[in-house]
Structure formats: C-alpha cells, structure tokens
C-alpha atoms as a PDB file:
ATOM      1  CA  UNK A   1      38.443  84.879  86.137  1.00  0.00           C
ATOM      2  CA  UNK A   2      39.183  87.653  88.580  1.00  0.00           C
ATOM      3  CA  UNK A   3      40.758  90.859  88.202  1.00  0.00           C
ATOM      4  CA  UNK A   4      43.495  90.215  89.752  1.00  0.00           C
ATOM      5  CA  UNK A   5      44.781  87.117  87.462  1.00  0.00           C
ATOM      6  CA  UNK A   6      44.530  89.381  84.617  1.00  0.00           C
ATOM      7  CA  UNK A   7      46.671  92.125  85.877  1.00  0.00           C
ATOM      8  CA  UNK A   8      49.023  88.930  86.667  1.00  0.00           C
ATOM      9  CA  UNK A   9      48.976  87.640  82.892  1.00  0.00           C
ATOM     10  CA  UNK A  10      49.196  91.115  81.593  1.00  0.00           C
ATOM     11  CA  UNK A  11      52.253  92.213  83.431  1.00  0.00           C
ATOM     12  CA  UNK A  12      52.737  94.692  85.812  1.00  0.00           C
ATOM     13  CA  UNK A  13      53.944  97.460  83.851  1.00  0.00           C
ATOM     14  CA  UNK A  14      51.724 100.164  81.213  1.00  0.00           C
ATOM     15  CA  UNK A  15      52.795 101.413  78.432  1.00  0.00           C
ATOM     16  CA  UNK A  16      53.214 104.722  78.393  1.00  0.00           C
ATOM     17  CA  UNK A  17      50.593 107.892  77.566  1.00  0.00           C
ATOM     18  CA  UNK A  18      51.283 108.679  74.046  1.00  0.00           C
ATOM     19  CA  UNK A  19      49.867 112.315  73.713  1.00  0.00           C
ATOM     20  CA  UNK A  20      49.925 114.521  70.328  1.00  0.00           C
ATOM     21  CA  UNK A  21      48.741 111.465  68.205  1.00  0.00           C
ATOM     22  CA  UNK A  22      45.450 112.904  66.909  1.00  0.00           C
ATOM     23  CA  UNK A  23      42.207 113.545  68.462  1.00  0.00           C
ATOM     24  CA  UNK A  24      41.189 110.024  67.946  1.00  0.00           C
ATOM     25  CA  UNK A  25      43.549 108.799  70.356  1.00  0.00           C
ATOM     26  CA  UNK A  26      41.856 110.969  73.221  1.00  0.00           C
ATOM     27  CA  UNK A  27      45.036 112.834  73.580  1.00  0.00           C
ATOM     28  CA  UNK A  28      45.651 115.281  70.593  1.00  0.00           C
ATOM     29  CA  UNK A  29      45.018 118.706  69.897  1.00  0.00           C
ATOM     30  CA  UNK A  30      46.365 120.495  73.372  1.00  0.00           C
ATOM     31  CA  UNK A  31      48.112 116.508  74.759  1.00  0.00           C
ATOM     32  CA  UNK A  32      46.503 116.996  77.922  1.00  0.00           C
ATOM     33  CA  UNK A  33      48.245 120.733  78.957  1.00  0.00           C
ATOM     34  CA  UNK A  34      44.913 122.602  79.246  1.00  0.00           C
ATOM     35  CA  UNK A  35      44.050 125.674  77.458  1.00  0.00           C
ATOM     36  CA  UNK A  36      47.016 128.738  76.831  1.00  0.00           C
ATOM     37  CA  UNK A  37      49.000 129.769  79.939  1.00  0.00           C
ATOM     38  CA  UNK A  38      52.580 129.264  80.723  1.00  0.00           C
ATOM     39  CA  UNK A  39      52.143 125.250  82.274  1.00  0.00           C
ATOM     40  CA  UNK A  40      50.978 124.664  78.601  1.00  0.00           C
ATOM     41  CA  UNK A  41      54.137 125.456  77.058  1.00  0.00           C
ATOM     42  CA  UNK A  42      57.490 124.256  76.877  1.00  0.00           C
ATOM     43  CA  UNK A  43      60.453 124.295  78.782  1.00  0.00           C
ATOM     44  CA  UNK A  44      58.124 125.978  82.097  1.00  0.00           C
ATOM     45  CA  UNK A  45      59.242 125.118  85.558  1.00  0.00           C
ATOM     46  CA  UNK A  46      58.014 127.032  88.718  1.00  0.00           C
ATOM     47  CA  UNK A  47      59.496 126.869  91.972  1.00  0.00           C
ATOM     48  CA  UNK A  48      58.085 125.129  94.892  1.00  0.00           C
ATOM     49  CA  UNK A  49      57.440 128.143  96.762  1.00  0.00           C
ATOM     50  CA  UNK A  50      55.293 129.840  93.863  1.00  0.00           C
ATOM     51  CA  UNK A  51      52.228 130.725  94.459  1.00  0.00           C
ATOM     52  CA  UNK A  52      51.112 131.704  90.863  1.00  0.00           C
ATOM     53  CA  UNK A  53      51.868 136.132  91.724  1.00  0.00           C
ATOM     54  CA  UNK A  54      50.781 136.246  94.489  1.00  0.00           C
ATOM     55  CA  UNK A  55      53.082 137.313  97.802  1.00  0.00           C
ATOM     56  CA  UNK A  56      54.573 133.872  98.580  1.00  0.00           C
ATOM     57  CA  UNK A  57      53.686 132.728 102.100  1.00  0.00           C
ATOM     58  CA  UNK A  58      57.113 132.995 103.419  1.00  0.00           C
ATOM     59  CA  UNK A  59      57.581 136.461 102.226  1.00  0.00           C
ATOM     60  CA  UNK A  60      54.060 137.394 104.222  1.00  0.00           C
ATOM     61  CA  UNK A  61      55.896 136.017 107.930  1.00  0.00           C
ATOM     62  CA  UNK A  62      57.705 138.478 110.018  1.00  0.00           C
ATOM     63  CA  UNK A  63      61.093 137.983 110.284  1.00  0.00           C
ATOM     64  CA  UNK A  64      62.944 138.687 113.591  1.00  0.00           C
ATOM     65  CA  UNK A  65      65.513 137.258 116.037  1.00  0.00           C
ATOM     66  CA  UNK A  66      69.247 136.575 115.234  1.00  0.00           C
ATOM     67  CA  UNK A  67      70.806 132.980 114.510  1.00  0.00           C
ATOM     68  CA  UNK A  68      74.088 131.861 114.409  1.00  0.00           C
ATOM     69  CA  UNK A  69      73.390 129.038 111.829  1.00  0.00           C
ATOM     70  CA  UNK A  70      75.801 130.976 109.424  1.00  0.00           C
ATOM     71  CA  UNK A  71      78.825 130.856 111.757  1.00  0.00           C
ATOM     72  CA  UNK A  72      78.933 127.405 112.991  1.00  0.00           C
ATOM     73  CA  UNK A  73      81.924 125.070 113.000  1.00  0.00           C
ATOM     74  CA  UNK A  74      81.413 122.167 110.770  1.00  0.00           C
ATOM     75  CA  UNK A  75      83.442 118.915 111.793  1.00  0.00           C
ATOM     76  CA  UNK A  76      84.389 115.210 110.737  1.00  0.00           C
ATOM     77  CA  UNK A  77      82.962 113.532 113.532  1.00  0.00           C
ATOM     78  CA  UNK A  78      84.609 110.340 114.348  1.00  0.00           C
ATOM     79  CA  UNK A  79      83.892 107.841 117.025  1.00  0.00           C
ATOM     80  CA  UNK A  80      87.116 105.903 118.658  1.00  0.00           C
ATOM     81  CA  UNK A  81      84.887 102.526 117.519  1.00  0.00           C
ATOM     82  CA  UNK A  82      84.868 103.248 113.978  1.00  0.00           C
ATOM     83  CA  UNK A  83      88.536 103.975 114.377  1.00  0.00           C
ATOM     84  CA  UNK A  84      89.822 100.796 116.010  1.00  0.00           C
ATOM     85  CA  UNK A  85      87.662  98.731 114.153  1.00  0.00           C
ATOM     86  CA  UNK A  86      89.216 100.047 111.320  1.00  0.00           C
ATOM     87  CA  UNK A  87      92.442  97.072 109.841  1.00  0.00           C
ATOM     88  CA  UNK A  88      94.789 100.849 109.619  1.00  0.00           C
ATOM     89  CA  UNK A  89      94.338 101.421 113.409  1.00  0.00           C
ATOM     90  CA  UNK A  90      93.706  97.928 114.763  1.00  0.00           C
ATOM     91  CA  UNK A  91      96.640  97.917 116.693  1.00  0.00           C
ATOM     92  CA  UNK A  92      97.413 101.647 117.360  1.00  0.00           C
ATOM     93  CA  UNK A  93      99.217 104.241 115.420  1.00  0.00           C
ATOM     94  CA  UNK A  94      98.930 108.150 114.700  1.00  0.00           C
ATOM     95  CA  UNK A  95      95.067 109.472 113.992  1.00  0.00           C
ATOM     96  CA  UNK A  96      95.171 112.642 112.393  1.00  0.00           C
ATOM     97  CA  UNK A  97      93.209 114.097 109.494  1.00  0.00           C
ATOM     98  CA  UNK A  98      95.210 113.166 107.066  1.00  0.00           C
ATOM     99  CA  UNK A  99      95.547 109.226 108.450  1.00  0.00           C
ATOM    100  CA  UNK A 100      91.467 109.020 108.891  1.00  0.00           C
ATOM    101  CA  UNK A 101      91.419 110.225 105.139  1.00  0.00           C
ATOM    102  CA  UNK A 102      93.339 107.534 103.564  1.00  0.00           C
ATOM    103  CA  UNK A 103      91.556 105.448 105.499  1.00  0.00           C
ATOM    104  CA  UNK A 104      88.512 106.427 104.118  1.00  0.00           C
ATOM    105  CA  UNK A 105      86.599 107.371 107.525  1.00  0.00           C
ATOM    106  CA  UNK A 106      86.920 110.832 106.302  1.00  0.00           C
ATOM    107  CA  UNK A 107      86.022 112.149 102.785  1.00  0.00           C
ATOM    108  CA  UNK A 108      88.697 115.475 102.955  1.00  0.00           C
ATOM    109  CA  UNK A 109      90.548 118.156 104.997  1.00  0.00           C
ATOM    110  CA  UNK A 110      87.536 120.985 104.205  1.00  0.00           C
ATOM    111  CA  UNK A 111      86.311 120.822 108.145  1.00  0.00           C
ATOM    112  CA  UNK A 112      88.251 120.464 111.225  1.00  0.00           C
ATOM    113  CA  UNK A 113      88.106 117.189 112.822  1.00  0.00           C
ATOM    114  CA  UNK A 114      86.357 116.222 116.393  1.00  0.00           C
ATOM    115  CA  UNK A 115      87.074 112.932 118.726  1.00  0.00           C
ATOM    116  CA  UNK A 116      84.183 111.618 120.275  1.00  0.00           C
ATOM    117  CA  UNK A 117      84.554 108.592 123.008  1.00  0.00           C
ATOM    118  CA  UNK A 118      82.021 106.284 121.986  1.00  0.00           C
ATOM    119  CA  UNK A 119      84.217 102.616 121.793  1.00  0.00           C
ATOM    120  CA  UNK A 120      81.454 100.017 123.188  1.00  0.00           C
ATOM    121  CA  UNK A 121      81.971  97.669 126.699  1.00  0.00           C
ATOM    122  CA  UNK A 122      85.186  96.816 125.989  1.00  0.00           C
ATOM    123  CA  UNK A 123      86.898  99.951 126.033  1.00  0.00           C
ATOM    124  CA  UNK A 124      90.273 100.958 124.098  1.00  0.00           C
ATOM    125  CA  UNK A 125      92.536  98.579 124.424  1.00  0.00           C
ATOM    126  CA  UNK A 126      95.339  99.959 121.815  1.00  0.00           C
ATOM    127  CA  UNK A 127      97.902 102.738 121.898  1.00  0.00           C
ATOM    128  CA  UNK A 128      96.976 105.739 119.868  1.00  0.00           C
ATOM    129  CA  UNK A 129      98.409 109.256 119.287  1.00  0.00           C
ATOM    130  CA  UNK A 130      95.916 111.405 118.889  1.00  0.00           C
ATOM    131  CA  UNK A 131      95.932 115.092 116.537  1.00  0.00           C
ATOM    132  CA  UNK A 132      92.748 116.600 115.994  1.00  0.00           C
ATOM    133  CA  UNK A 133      90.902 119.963 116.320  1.00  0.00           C
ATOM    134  CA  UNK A 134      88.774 118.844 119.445  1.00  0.00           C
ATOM    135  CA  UNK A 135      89.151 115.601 121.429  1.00  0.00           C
ATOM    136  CA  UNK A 136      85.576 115.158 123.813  1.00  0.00           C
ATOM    137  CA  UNK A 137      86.302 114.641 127.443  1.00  0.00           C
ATOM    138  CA  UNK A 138      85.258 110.852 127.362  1.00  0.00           C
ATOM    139  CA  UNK A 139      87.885 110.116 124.448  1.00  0.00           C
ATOM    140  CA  UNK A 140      90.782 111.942 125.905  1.00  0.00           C
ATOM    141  CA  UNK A 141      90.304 110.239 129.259  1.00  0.00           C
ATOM    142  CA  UNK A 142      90.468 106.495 127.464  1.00  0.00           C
ATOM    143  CA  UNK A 143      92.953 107.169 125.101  1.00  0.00           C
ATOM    144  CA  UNK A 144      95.409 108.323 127.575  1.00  0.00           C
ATOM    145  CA  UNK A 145      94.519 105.483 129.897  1.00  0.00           C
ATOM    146  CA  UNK A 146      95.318 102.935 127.029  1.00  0.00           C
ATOM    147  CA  UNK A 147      98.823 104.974 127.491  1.00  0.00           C
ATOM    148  CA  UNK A 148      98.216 107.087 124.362  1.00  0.00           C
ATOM    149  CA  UNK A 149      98.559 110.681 123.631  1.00  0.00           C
ATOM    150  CA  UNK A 150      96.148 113.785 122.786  1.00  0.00           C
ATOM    151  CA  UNK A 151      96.915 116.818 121.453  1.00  0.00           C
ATOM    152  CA  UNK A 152      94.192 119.658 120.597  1.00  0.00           C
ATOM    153  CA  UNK A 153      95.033 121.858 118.244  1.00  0.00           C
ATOM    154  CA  UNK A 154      91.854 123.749 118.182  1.00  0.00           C
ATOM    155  CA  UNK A 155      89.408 125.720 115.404  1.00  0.00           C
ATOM    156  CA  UNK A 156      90.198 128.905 113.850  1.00  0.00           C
ATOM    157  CA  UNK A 157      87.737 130.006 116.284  1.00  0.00           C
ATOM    158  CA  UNK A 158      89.318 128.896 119.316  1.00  0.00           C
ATOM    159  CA  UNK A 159      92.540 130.324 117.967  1.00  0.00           C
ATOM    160  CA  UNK A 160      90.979 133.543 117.908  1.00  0.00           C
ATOM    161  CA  UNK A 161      89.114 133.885 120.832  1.00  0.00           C
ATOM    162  CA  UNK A 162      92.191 132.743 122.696  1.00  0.00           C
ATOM    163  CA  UNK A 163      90.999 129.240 124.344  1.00  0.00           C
ATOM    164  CA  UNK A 164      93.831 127.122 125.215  1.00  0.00           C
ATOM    165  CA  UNK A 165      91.967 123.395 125.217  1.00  0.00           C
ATOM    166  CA  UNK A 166      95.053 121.716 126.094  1.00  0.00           C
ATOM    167  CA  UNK A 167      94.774 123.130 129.592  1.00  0.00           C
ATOM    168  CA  UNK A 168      91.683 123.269 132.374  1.00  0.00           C
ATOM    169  CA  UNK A 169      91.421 126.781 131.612  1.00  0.00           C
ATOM    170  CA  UNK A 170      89.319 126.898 128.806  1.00  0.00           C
ATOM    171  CA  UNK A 171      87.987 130.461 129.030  1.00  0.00           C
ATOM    172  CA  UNK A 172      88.718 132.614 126.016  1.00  0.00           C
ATOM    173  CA  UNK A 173      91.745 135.591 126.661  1.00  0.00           C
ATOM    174  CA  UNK A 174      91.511 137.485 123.724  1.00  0.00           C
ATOM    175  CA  UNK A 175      88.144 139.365 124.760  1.00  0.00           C
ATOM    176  CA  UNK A 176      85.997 141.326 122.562  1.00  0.00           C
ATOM    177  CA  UNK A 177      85.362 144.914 122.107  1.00  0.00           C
ATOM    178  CA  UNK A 178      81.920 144.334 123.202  1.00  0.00           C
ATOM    179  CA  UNK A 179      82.846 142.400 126.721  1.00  0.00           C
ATOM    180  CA  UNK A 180      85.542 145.234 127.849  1.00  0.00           C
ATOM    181  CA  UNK A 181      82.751 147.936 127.301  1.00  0.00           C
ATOM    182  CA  UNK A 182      80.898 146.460 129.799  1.00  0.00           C
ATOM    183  CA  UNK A 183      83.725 145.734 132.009  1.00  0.00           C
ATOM    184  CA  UNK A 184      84.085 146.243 135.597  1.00  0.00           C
ATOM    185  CA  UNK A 185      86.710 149.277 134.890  1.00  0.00           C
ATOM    186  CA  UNK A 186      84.827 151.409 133.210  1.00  0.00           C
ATOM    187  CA  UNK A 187      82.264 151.375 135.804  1.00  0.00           C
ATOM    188  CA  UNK A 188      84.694 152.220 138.210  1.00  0.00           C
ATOM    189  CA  UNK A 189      85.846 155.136 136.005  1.00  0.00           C
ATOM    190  CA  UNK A 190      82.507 156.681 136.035  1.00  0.00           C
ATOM    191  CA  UNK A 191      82.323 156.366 140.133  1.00  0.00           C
ATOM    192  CA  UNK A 192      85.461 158.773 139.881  1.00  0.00           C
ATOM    193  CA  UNK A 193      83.862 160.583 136.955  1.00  0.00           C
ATOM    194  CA  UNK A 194      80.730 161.340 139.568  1.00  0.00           C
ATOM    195  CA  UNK A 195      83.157 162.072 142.406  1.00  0.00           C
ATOM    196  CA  UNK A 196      84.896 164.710 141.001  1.00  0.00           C
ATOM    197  CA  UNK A 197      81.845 166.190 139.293  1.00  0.00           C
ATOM    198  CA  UNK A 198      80.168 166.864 142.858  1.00  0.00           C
ATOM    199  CA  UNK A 199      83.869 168.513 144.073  1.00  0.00           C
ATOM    200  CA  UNK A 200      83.572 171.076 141.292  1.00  0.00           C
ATOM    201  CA  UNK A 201      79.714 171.579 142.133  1.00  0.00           C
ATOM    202  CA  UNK A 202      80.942 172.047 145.713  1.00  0.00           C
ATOM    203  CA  UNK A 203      83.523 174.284 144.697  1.00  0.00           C
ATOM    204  CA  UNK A 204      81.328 176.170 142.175  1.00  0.00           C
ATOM    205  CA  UNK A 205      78.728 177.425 145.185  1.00  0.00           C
ATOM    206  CA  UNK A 206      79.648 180.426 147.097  1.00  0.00           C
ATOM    207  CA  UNK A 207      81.169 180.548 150.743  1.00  0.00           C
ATOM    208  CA  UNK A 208      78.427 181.638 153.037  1.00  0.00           C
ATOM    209  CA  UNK A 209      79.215 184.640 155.152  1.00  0.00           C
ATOM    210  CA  UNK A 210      79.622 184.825 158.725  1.00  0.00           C
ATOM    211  CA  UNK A 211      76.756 184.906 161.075  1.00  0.00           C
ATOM    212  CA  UNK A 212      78.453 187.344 162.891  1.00  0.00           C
ATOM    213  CA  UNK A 213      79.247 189.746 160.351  1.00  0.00           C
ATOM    214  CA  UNK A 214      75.751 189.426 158.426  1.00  0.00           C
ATOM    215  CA  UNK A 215      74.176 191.031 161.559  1.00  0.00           C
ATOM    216  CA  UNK A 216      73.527 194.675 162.031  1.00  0.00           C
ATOM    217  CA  UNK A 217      74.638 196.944 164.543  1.00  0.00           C
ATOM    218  CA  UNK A 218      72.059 197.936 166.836  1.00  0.00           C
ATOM    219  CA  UNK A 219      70.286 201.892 166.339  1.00  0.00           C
ATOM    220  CA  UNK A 220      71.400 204.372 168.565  1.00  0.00           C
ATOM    221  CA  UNK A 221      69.332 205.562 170.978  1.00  0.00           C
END
C-alpha cells in the first residue's frame, strides 16, 4: 500500500485543529498563540502596512510630484457591439443613459456615459439615436452613416471649461485665471510699461548747454 491510496480512502479533507483542549492534546495551555503580546490575545488585527512601531516603509519614501488621479472623469463605457447585440437595440432605437440602464448594460446614472466604436467586421447596420456625454470619433462616424443621430452633451468638465464637442472646435473658451496671466496682452502691456519708463528717464536728465555759450571769452590783452 502506498501513500497515496491512503490519503484516497481517508478522504481529502482534515478535521480541524482543536486547540485549548488540555496539554495532552499538544495544543493547551497558550493554543498555539505564543507567549504574552498583543497577537496572543483576542479580538487583535494589524494592518497590512504595520511594521510592529516602527516608521512604516511608505511613510520613510519621499513624496513629490502632483497627480490628477483625484480629478478624473469616471464613465460607463459602452461599446456599439454590446449595444446592438443587445434584443432592446437589435433593430435601432434611442441609447441614452437611462435606456442602457434598463437594459442592464449599465448599473446607474452615478458617471457620465462614453460611446466607443468597437462593432466587429460587419459594421452597424441599424438606425440609432444617440445621447451620451462623449461619443469617440469611430462611433459617431458609423452611427451617422447607418443614418442615425449623435448628440454630445458633454461632462461637467467640458461644460465648464467651455468645449463645444458638437462642433470641430473643440478648444476650451472659458480660459483660466492662470492661462490669461500668461497671455500675449500682458506682455504687450509691459513693452509700453518699458517705453514710457525710458521717456520719463529721458525727460528726467538735464538739457545740456550750448557749446557756444559754455565757452569763455578770450583775456584781454
């Protein structure tokens, strides 16, 4: 008989470690916790970053830089295949947040919702009116050459910064503080500030006198 026939006929669960039973059992007294400290009591947890006092690892890094992880736009992304394969849009009709929810290919109306124009070989073959935050380049183009529609309404973000996606302008209007400080204007404004700091200098200095009259007459004789 090999090992391996017994762990077959015995089953392939243990039971389980009974600790606390007495000292007899191998497990008693301190049930396999060690000796004092807080792991040997109950109800401890640690976090994964502990390090039992001392300064944490992460705390020990240098922290510099800037992200922008904090103020990204979060979207329902939905590809045009998972919409026409979809029985609701099989043969057209209105996509829209609220239409993609009750179909279930989007959980709720807590992001904004983005278009993207992956639909396979075949292409889009069905009529759709299209309402959603932002619409990719690829979709729009296929959805309005299946004779559908697209209308961008934009993020909160776009809103603010002015950015009309609808046309092929897309650069923002509503500039910030930051941007018109640096502006060509102001630059021009100093030119003139310089300008009319060197006419007061020049009008500050003193006429010089006349050759003529700065000489002396000659002794007489």
């Amino acid at each position: 008989m090999m090992i391996h026939d017994i762990t077959v006929k015995a089953g392939r669960y243990k039971k389980r470690k009974r600790v606390g039973r007495g000292e007899g059992s191998g497990h008693g007294k301190q049930s396999g916790r060690g000796n004092k400290g807080a792991s040997s009591r109950s109800g401890h947890a640690s976090k994964r970053s502990f390090e039992g006092g001392q300064m944490p690892y992460f705390r020990r890094l240098a922290k510099f830089g800037f992200t922008n992880a904090a103020f990204r736009t979060h979207f329902w992304i939905v590809n045009l295949r998972e919409i026409v394969g979809h029985p609701s849009f099989a043969k057209g009709g209105t996509v829209n947040l609220k239409s993609l929810q009750e179909a279930g290919l989007v959980r709720d109306d807590s992001r904004d919702l983005k278009i993207l124009g992956s639909v396979g070989d075949e292409g889009l073959k069905v009529k759709l009116t299209v309402e959603a935050a932002r619409v990719s380049d690829k979709a729009a183009q296929l959805i309005t050459q299946a004779g559908g529609s697209v209308k961008q309404t934009g993020t909160r973000r776009d809103k603010v910064r002015g950015i009309d996606l609808t046309s092929e302008d897309r650069t923002p209007k509503n500039l910030t503080k930051k941007l018109k400080r640096s502006s060509k204007p102001k630059q021009v404004a100093d030119d003139e500030g310089e300008e009319e700091g060197a006419k007061d200098a020049k009008a500050a200095k003193p006429a010089a006198k006349p050759e003529a009259a700065s000489k002396k007459p000659p002794a007489a004789e």
